[in-house]
N, C-alpha and C. Protein backbone atom coordinates (compact mmCIF):
# COMPACT_ATOMS: atom_id res chain seq x y z
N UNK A 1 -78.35 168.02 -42.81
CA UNK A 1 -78.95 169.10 -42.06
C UNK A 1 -80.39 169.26 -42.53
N UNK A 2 -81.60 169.31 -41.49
CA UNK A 2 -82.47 169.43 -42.15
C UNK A 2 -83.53 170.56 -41.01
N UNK A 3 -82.97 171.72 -41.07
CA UNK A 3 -83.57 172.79 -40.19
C UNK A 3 -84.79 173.96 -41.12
N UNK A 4 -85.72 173.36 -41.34
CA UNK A 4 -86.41 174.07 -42.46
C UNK A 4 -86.14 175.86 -42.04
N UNK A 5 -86.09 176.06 -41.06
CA UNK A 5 -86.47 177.35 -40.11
C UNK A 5 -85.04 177.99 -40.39
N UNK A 6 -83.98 177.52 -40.77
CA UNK A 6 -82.24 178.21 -40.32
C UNK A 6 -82.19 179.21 -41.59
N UNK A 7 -82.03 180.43 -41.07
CA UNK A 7 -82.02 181.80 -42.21
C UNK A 7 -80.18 182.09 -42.15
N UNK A 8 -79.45 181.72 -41.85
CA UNK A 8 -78.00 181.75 -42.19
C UNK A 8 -77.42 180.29 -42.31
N UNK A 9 -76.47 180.50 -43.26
CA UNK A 9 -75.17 179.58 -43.40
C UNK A 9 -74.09 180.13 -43.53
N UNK A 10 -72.92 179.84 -42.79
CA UNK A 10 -71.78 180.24 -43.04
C UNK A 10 -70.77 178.91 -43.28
N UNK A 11 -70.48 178.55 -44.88
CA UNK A 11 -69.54 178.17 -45.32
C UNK A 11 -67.98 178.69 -45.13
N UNK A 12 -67.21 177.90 -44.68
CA UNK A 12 -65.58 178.13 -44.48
C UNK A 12 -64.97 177.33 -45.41
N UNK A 13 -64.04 177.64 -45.91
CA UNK A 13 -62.97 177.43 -47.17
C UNK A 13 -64.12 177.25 -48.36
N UNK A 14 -64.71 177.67 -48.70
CA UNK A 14 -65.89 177.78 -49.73
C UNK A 14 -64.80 177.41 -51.00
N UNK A 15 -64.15 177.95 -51.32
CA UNK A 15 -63.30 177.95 -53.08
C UNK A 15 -62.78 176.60 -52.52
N UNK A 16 -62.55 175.51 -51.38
CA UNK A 16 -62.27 173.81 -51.49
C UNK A 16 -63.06 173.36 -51.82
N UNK A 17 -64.82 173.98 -52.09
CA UNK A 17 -66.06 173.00 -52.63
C UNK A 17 -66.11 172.71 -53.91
N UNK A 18 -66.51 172.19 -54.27
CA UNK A 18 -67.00 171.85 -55.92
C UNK A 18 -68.15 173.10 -56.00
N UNK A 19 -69.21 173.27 -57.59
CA UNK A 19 -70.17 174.41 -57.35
C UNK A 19 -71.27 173.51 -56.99
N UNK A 20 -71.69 171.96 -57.49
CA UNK A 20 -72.35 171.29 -56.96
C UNK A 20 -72.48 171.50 -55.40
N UNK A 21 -71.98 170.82 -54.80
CA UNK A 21 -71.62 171.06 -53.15
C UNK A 21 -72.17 172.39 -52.69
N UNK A 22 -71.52 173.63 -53.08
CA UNK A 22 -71.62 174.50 -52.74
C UNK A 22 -73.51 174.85 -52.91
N UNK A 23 -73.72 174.44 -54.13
CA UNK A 23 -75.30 175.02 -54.69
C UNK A 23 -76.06 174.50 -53.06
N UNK A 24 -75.92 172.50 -53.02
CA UNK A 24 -76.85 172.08 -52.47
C UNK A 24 -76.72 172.29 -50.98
N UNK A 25 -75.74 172.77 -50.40
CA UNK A 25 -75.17 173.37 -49.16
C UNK A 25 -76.48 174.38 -48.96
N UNK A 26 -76.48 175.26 -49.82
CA UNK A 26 -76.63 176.60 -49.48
C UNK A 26 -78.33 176.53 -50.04
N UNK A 27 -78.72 175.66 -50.31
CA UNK A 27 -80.00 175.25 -50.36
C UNK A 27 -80.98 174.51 -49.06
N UNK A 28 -80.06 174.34 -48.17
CA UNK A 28 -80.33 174.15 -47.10
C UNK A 28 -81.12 175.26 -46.06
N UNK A 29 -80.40 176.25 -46.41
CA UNK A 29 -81.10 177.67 -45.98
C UNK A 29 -82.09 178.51 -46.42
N UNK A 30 -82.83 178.87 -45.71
CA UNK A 30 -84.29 179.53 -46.47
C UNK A 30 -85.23 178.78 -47.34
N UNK A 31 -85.72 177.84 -46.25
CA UNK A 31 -86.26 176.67 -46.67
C UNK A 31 -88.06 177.34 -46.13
N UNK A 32 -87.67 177.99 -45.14
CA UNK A 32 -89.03 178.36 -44.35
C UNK A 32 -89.18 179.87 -44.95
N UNK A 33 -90.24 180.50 -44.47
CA UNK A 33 -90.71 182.02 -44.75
C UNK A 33 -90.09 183.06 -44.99
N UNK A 34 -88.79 182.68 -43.95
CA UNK A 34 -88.25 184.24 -43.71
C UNK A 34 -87.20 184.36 -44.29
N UNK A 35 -86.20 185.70 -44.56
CA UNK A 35 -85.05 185.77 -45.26
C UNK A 35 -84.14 185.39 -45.16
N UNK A 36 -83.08 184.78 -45.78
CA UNK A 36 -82.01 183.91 -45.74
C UNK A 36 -81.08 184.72 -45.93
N UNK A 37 -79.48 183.73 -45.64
CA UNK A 37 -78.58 184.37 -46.18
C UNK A 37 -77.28 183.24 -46.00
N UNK A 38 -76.57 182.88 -47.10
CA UNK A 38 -75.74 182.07 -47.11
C UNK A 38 -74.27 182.67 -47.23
N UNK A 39 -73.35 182.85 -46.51
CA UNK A 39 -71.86 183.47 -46.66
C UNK A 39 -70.84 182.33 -46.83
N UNK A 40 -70.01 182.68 -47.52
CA UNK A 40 -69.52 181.93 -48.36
C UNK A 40 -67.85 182.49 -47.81
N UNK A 41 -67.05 181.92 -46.82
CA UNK A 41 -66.02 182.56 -46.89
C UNK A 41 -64.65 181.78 -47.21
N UNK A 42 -64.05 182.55 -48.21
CA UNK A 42 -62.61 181.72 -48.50
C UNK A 42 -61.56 182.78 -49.33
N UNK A 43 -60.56 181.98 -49.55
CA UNK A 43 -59.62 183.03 -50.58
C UNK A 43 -59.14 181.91 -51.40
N UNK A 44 -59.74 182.10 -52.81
CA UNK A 44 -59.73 181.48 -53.82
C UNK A 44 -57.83 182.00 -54.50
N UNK A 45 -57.39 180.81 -54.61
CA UNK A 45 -56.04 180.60 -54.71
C UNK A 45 -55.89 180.34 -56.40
N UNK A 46 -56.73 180.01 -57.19
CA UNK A 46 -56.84 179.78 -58.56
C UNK A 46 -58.05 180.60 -59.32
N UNK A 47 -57.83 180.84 -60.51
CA UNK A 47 -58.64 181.42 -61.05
C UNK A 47 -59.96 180.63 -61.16
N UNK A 48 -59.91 179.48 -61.59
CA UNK A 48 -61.01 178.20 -61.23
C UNK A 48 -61.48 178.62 -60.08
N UNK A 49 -61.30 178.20 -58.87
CA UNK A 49 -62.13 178.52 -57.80
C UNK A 49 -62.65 179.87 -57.56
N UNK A 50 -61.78 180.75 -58.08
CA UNK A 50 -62.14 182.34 -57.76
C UNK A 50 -63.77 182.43 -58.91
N UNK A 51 -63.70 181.35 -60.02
CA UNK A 51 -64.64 181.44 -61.08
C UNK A 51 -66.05 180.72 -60.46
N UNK A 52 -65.69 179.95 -59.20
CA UNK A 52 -66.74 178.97 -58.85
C UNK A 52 -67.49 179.81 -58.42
N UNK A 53 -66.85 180.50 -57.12
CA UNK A 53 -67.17 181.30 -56.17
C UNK A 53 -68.10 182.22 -57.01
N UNK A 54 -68.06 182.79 -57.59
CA UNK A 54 -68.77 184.06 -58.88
C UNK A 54 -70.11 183.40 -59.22
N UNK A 55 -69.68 182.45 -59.79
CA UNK A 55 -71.16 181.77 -60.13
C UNK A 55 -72.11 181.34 -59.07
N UNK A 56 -71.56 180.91 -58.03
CA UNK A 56 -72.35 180.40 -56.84
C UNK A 56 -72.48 182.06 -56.63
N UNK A 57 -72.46 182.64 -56.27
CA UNK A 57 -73.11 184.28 -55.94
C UNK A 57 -73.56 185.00 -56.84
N UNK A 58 -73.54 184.62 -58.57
CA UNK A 58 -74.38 185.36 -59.52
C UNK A 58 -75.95 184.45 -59.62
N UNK A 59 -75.78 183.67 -59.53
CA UNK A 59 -77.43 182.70 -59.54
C UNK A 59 -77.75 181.66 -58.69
N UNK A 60 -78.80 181.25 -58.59
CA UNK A 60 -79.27 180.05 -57.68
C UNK A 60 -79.94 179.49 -58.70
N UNK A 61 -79.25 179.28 -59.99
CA UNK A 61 -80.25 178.21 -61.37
C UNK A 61 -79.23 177.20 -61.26
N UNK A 62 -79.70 176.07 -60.88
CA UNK A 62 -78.91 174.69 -61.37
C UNK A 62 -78.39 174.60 -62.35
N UNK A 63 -79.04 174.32 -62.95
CA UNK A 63 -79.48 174.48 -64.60
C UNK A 63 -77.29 175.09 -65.47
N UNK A 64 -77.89 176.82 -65.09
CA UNK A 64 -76.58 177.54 -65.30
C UNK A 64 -75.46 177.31 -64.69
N UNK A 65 -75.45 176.59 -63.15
CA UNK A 65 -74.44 176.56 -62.22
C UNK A 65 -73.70 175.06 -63.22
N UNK A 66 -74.53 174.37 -63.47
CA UNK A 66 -73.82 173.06 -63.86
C UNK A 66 -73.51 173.08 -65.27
N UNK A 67 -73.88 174.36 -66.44
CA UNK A 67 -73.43 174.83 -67.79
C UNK A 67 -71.53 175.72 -66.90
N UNK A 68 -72.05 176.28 -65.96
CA UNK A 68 -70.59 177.20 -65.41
C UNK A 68 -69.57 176.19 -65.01
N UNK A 69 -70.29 174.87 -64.51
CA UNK A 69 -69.22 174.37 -64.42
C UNK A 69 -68.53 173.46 -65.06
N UNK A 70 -69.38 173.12 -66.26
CA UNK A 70 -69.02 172.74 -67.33
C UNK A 70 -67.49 173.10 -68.02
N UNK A 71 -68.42 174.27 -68.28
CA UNK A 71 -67.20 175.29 -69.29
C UNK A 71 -65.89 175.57 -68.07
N UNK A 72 -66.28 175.75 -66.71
CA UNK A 72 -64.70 175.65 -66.04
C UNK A 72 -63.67 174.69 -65.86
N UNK A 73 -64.29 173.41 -65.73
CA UNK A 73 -63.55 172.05 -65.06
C UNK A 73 -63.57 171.52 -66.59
N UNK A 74 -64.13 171.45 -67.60
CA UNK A 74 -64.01 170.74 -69.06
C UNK A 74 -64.66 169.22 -69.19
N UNK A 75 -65.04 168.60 -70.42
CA UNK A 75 -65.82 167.90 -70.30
C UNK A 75 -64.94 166.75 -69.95
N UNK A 76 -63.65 166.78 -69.90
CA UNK A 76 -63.49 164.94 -69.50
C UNK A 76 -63.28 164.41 -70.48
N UNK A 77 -63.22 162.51 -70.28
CA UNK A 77 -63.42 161.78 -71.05
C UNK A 77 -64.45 161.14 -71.30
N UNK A 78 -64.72 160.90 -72.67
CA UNK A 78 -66.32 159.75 -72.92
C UNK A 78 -66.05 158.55 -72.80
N UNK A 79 -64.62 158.10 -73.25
CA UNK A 79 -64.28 156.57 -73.08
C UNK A 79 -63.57 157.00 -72.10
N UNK A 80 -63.48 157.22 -70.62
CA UNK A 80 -62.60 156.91 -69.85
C UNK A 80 -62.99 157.59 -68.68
N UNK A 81 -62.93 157.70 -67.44
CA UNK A 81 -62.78 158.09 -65.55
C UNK A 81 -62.86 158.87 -66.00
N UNK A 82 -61.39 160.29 -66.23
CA UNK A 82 -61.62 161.10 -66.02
C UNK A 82 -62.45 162.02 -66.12
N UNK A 83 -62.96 163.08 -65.01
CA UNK A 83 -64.21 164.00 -65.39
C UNK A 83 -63.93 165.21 -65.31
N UNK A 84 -62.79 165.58 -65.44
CA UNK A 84 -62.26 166.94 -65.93
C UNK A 84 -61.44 166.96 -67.39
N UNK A 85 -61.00 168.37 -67.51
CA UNK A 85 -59.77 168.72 -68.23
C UNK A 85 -60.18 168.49 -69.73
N UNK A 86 -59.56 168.07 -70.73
CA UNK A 86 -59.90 167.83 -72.03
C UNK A 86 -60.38 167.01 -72.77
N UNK A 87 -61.46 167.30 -73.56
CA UNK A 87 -62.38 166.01 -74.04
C UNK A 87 -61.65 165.28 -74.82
N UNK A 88 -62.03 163.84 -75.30
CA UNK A 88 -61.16 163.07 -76.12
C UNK A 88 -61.55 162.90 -77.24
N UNK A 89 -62.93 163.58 -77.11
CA UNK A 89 -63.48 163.57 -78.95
C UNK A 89 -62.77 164.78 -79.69
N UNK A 90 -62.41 164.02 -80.49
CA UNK A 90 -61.76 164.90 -81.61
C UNK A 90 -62.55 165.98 -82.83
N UNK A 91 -63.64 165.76 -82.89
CA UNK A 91 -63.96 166.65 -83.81
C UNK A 91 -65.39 167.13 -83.16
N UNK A 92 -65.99 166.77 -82.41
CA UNK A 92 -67.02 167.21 -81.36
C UNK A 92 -66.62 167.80 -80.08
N UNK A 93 -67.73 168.70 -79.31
CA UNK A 93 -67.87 168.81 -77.97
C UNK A 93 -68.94 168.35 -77.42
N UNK A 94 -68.84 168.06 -75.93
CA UNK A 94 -70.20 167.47 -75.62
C UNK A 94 -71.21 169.04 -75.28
N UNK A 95 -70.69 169.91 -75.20
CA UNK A 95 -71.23 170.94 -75.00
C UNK A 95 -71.73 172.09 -75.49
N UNK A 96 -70.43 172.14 -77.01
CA UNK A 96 -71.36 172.68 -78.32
C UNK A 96 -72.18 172.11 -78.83
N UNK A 97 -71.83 171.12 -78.99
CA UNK A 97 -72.28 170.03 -79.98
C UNK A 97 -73.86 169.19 -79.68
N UNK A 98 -74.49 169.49 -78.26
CA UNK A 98 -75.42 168.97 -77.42
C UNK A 98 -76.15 168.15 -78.68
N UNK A 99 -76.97 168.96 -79.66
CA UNK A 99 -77.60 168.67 -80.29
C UNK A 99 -76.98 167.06 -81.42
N UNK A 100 -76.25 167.14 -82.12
CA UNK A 100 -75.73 166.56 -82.60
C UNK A 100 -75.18 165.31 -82.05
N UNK A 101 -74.62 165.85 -80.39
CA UNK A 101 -74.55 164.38 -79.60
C UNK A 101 -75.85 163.59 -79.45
N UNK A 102 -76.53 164.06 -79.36
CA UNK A 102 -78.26 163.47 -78.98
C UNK A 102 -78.76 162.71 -80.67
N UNK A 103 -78.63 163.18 -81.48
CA UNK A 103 -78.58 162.29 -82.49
C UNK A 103 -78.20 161.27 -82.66
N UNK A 104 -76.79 161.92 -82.47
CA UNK A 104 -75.63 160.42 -82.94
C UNK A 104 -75.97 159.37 -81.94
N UNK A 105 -76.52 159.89 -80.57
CA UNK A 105 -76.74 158.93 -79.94
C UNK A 105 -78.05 157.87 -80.52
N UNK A 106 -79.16 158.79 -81.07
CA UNK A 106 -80.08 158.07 -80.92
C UNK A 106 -79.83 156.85 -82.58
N UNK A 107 -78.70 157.34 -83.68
CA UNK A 107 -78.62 156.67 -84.12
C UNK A 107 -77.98 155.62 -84.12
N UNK A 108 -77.05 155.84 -82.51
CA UNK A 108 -76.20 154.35 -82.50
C UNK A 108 -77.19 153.27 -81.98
N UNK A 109 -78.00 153.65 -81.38
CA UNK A 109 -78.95 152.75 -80.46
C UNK A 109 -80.03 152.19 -81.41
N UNK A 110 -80.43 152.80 -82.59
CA UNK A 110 -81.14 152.23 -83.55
C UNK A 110 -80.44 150.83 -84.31
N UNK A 111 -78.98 151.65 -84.58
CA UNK A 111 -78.05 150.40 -85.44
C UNK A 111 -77.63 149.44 -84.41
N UNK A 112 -77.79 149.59 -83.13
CA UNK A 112 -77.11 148.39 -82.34
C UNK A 112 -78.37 147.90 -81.89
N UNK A 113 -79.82 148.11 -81.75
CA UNK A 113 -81.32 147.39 -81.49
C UNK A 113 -81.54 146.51 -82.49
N UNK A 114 -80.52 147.04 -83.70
CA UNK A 114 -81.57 145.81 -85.57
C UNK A 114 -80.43 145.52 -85.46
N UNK A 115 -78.90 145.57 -84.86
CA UNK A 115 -77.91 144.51 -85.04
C UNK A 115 -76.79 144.78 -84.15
N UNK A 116 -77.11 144.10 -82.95
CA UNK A 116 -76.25 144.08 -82.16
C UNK A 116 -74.62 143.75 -82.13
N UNK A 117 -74.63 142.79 -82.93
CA UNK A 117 -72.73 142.29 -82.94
C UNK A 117 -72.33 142.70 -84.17
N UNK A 118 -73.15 143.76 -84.70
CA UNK A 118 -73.05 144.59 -85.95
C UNK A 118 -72.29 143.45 -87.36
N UNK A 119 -73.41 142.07 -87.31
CA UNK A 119 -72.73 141.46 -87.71
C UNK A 119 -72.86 141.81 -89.90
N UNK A 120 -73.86 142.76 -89.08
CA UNK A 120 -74.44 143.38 -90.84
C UNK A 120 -73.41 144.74 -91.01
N UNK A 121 -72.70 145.07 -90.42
CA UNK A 121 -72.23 146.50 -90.59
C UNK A 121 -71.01 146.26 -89.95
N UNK A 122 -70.05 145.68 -90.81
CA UNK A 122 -68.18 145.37 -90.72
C UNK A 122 -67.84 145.76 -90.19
N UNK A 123 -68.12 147.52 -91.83
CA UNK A 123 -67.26 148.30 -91.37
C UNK A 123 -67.41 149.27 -90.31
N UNK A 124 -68.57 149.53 -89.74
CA UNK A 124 -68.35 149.92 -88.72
C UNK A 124 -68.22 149.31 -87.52
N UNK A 125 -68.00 148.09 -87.44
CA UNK A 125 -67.60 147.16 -86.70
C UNK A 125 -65.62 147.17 -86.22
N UNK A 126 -65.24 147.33 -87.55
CA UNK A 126 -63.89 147.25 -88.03
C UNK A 126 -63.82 149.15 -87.65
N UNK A 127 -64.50 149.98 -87.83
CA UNK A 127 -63.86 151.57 -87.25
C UNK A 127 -64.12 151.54 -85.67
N UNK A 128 -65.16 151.03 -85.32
CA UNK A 128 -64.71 150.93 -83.96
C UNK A 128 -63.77 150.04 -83.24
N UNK A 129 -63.41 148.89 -83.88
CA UNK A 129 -62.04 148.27 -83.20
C UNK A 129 -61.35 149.17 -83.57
N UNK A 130 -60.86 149.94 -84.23
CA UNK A 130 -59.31 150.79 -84.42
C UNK A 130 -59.73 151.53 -83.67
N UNK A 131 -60.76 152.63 -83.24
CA UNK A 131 -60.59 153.59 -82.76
C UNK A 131 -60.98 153.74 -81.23
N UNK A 132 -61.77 152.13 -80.61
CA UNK A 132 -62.07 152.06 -79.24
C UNK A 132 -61.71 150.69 -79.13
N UNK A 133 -60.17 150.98 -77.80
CA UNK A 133 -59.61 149.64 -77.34
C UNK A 133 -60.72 149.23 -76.43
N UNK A 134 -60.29 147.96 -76.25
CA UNK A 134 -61.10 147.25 -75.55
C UNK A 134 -61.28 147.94 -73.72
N UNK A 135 -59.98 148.15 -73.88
CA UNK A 135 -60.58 148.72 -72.02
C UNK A 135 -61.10 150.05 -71.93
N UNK A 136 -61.50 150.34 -73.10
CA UNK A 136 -62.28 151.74 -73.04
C UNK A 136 -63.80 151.29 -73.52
N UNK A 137 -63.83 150.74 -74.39
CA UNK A 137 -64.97 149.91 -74.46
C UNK A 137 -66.50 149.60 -73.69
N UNK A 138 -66.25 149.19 -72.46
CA UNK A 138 -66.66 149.01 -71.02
C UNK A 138 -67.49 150.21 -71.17
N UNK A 139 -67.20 151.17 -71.07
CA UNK A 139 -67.48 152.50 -70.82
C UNK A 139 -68.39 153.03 -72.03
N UNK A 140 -68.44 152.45 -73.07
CA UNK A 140 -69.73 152.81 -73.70
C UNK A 140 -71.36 152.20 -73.43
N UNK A 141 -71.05 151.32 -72.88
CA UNK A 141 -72.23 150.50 -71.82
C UNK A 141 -72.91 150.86 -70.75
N UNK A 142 -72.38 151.46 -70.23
CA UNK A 142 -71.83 152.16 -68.36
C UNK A 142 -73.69 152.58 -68.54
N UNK A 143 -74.33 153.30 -69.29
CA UNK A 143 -75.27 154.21 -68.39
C UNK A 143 -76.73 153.35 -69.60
C-alpha cells in the first residue's frame, strides 16, 4: 500500500499479527500532513496477544516495540530455528546479558581471525565439540 494521503487504517483480527506486522501496517498511515488514525480491532484470546495489542497502542518506538517483543515471545534458540520460547544458553541471556554477548562475540572472532581450525587452542576446540553437535554447528556461521 502506498497512499501517502490515507489518514485511517482499520486492522481486523489485529491480536493474529505479530507486533512487527502490526508496527509496519500502521505506518502506512499518516504519511502526509494531516491526522491519522490506525484501529486495531480484535479479541485477544491469550495473554500474549492481549500483551501485543498494549504495546502496539502504548508507542510508535521500534526500538521498544521489538525490546516488548522480545521479553513476550522469548529469545529462542542460538544454535537452532526456533525463534521463540526458551533460550538454550544456559548461563546467559541474549537480552540481559546484551553487553557481555557483544564481547564474547567480539572475542570469538579475534580467536577464530589468528586461528581458524583453532589448531592452537584444543581445548577449546575439544569444549566446543562436546557442547555444539555438528548439526547445530551450521548455525554459528549463518550471519
Amino acid at each position: 500500500m502506498d497512499s501517502p494521503n490515507a489518514t485511517v487504517m482499520v486492522i481486523e483480527d489485529a491480536d493474529h499479527f505479530g507486533m512487527a506486522q502490526l508496527h509496519q501496517l500502521r505506518g502506512r498511515v499518516g504519511r502526509g500532513g494531516d491526522q491519522s488514525w490506525c484501529y486495531l480491532l480484535g479479541a485477544p484470546t491469550t495473554s500474549e496477544s492481549e500483551a501485543r495489542l498494549g504495546a502496539i497502542e502504548s508507542t510508535t518506538d521500534g526500538f521498544e516495540l521489538a525490546e516488548t517483543d522480545l521479553e513476550i515471545r522469548g529469545e529462542g534458540t542460538v544454535l537452532g530455528t526456533r525463534q521463540k520460547g526458551r533460550s538454550d544458553l544456559k548461563l546467559a541471556s541474549l537480552r540481559r546479558d546484551k553487553e557481555w554477548v557483544a564481547r564474547a562475540r567480539e572475542v570469538a572472532f579475534e580467536i577464530i581471525d589468528d586461528d581458524p581450525g583453532l589448531r592452537r587452542n584444543e581445548l577449546l576446540r575439544d569444549e566446543l565439540q562436546i557442547f555444539v553437535d555438528p548439526a547445530e554447528a551450521e548455525f554459528l556461521f549463518m550471519s
